[in-house]
N, C-alpha and C. Protein backbone atom coordinates (compact mmCIF):
# COMPACT_ATOMS: atom_id res chain seq x y z
N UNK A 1 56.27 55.85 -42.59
CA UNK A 1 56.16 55.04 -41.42
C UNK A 1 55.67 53.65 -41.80
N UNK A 2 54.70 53.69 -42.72
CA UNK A 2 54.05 52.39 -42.96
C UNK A 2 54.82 51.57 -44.09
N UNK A 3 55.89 52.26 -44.19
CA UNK A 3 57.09 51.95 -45.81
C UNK A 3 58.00 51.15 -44.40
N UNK A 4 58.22 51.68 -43.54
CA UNK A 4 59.86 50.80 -42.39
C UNK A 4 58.52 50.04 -41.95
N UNK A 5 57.87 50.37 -41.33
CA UNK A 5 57.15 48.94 -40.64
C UNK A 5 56.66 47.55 -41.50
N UNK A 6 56.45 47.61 -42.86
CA UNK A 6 55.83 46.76 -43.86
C UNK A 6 57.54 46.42 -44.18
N UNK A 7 58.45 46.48 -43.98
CA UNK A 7 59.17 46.16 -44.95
C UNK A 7 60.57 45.36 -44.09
N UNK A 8 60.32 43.91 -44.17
CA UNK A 8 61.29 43.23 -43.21
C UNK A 8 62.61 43.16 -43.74
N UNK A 9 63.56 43.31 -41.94
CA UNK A 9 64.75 44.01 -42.68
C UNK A 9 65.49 45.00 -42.98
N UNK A 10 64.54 45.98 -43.04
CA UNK A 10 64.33 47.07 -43.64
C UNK A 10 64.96 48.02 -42.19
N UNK A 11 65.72 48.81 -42.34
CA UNK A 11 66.63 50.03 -41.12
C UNK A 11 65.90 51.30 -41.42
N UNK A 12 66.08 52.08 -40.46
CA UNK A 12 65.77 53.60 -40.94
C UNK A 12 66.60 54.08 -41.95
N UNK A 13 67.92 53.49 -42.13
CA UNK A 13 69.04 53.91 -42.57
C UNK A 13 68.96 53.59 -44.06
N UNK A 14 68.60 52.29 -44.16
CA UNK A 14 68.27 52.02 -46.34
C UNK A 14 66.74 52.41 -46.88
N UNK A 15 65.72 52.80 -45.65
CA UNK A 15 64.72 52.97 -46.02
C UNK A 15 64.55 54.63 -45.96
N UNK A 16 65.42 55.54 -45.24
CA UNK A 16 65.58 57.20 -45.40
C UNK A 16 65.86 57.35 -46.89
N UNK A 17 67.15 56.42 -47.17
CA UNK A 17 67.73 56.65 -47.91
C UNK A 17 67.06 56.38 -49.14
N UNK A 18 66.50 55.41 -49.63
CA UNK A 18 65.53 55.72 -50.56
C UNK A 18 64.37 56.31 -50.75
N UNK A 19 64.10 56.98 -49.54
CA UNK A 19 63.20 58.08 -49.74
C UNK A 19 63.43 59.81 -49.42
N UNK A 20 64.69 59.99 -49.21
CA UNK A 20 65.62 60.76 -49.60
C UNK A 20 65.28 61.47 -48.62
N UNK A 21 65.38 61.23 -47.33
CA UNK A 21 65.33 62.02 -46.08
C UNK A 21 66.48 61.46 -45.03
N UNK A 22 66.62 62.52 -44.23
CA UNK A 22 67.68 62.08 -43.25
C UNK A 22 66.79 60.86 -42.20
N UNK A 23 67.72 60.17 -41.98
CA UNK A 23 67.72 58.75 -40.60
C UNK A 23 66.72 59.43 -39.90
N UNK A 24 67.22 60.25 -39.21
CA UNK A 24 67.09 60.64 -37.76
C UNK A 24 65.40 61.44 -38.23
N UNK A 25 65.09 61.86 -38.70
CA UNK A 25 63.66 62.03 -39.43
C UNK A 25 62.70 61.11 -39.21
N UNK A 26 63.40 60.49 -40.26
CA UNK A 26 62.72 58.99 -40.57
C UNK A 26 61.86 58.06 -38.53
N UNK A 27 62.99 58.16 -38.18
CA UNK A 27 62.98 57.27 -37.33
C UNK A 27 62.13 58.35 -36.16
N UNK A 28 62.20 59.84 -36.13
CA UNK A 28 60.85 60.10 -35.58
C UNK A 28 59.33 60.10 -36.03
N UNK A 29 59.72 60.33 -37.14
CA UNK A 29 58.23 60.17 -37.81
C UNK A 29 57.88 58.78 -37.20
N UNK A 30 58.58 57.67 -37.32
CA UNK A 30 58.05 56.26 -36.79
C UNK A 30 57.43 56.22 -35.50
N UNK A 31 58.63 56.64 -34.71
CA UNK A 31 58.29 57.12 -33.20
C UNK A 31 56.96 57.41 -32.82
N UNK A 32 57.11 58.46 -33.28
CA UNK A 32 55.29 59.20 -33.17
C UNK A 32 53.98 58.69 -33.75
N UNK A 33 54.69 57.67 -34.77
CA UNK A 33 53.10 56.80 -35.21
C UNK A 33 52.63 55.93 -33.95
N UNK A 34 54.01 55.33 -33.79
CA UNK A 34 53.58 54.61 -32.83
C UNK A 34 53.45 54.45 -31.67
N UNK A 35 53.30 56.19 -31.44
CA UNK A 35 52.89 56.53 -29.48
C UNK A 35 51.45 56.74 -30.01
N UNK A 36 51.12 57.73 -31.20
CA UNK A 36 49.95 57.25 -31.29
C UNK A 36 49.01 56.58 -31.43
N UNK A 37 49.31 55.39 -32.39
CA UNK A 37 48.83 54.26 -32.13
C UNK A 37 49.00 52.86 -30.90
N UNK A 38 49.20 54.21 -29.71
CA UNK A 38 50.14 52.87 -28.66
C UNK A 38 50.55 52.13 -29.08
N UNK A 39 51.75 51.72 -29.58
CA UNK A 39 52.53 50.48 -30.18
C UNK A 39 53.72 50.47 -29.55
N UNK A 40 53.98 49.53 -28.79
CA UNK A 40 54.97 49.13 -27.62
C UNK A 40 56.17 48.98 -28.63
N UNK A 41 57.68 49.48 -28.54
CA UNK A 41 58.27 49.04 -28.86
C UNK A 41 58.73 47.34 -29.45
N UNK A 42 58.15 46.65 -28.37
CA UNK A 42 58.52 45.19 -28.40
C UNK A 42 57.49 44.38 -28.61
N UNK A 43 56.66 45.22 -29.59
CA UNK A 43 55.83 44.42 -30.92
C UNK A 43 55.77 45.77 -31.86
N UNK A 44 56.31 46.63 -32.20
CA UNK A 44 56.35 47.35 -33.00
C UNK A 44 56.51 46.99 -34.38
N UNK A 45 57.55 46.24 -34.61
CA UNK A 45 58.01 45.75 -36.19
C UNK A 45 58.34 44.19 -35.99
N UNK A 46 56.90 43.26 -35.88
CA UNK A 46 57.02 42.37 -36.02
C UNK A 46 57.27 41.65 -37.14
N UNK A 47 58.30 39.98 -36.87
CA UNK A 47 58.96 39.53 -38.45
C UNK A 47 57.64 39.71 -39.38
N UNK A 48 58.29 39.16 -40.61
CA UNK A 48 57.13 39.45 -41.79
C UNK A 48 56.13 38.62 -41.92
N UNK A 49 54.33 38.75 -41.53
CA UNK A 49 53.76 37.49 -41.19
C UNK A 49 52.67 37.55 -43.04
N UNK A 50 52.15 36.27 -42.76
CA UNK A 50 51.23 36.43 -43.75
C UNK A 50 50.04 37.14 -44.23
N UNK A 51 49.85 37.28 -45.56
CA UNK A 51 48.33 38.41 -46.19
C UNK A 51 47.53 37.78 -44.76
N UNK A 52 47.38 35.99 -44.69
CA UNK A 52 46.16 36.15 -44.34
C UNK A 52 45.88 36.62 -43.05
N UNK A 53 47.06 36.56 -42.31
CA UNK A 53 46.80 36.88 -41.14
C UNK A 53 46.57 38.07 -41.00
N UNK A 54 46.79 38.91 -41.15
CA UNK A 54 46.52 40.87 -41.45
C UNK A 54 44.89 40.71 -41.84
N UNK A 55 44.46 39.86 -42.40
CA UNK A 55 42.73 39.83 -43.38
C UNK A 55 42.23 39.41 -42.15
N UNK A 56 42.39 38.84 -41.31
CA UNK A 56 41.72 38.62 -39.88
C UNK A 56 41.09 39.51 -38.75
N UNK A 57 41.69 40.52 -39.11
CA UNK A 57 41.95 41.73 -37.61
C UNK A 57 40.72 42.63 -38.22
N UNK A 58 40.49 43.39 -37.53
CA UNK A 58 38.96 44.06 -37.31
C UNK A 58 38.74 45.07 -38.08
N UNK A 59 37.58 45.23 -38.94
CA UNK A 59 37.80 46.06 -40.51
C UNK A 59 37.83 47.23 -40.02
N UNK A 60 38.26 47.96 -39.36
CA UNK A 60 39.04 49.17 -39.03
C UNK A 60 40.60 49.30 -39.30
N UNK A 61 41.22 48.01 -38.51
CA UNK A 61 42.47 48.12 -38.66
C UNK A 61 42.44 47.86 -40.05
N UNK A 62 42.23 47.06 -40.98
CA UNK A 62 42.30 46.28 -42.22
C UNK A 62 42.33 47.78 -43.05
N UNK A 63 41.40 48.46 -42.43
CA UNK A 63 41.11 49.83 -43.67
C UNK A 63 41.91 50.75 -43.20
N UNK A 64 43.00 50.55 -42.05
CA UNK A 64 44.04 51.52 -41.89
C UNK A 64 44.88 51.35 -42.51
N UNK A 65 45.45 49.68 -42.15
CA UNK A 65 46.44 49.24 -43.54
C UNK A 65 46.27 49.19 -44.85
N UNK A 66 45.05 48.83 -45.20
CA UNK A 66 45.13 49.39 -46.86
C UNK A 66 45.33 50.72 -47.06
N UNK A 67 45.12 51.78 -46.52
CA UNK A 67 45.49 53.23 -46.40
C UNK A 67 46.70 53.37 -46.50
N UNK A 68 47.41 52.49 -45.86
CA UNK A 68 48.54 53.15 -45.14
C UNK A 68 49.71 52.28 -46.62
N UNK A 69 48.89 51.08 -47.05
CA UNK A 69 49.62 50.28 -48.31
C UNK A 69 49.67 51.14 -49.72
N UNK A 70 48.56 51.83 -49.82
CA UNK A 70 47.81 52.69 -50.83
C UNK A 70 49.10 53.97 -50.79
N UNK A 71 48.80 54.55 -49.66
CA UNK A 71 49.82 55.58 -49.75
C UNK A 71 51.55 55.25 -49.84
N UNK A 72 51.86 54.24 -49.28
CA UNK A 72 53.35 53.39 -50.25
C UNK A 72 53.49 52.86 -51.37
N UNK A 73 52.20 52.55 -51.64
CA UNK A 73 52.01 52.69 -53.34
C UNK A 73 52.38 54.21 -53.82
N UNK A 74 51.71 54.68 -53.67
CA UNK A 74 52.09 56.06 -54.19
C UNK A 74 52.99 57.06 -54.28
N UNK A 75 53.66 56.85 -53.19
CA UNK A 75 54.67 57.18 -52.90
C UNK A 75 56.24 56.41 -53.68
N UNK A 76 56.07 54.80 -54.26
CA UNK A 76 56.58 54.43 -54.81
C UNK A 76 56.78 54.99 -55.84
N UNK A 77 55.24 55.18 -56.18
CA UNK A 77 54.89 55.69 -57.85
C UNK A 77 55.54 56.82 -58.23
N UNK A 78 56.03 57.82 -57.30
CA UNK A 78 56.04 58.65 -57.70
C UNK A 78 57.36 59.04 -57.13
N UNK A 79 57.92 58.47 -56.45
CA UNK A 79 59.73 57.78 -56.78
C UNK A 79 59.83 57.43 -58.07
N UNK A 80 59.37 56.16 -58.36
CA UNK A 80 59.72 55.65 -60.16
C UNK A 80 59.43 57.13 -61.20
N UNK A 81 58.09 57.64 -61.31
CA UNK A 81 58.63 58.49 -62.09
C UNK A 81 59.42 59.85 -62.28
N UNK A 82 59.74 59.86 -60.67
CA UNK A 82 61.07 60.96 -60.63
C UNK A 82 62.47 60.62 -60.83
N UNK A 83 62.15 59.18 -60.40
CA UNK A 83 63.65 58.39 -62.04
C UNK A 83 63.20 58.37 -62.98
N UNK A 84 62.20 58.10 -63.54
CA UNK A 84 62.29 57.94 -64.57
C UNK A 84 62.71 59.12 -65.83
N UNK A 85 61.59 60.54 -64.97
CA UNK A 85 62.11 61.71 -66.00
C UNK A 85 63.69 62.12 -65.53
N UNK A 86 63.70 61.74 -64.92
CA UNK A 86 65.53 62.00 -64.79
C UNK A 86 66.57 61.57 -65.70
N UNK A 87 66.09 60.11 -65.60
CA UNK A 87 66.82 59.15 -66.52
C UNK A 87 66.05 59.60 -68.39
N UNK A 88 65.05 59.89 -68.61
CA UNK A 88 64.68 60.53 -69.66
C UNK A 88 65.89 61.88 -70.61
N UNK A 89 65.80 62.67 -68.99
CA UNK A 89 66.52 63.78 -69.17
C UNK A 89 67.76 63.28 -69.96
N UNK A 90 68.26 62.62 -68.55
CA UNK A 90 70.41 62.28 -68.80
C UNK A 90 70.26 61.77 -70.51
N UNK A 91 69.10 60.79 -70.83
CA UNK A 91 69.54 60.08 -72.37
C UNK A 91 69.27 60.86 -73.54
N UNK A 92 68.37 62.16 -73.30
CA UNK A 92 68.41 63.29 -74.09
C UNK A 92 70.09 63.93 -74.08
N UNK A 93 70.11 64.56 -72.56
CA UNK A 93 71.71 64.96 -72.86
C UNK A 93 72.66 64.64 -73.34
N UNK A 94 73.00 63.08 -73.20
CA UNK A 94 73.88 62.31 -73.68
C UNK A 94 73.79 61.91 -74.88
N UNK A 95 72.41 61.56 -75.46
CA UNK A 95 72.04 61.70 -76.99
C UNK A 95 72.65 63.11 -77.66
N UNK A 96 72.77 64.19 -77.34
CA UNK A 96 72.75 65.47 -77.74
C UNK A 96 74.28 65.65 -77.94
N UNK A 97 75.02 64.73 -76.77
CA UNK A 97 76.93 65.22 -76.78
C UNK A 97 77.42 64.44 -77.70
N UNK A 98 76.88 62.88 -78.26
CA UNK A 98 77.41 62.31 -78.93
C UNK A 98 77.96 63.24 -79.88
N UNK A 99 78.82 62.94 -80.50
CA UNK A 99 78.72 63.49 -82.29
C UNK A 99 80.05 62.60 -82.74
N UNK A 100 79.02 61.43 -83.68
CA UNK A 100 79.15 59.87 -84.28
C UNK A 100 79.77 61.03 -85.70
């Protein structure tokens, strides 16, 4: 949720997709963040504003979003290294079929 809202531009549709879930998922999980956090549709995913303005708002919210940045960190992280041992794998295999 905090991966489509942080990320301008960004659809349910290229952002499922790199996190390897269906749309229609995606876009409830969003839903539901933001009945719980009352978040009106029509300020829901505002354009992309600046660090500093986010460093302004009341150290509650500030320590939700670093939470919520922390865990898209991690979640990155751990995308990259499920390419990465993948891509590890394929250059073992493909190392292995050669025969130079």
């Amino acid at each position: 949720m905090a991966l489509y809202e942080s990320t301008p531009g960004g659809t349910y549709k290229s952002i499922a997709a790199d996190l390897g879930i269906n749309r229609a998922t995606l876009r409830e999980w969003v839903l539901r963040d933001r009945e719980r956090r009352g978040v009106t549709t029509a300020t829901a995913k505002p354009a992309a504003r600046p660090r500093e303005a986010a460093s302004s708002a009341d150290p509650d919210e500030r320590v939700r979003q670093l939470e919520a940045r922390v865990a898209e960190l991690e979640a990155s992280e751990r995308k990259l290294a499920t390419e990465r041992d993948i891509l590890r794998k394929a250059a073992k295999y493909f190392a292995g079929e050669t025969n130079w």
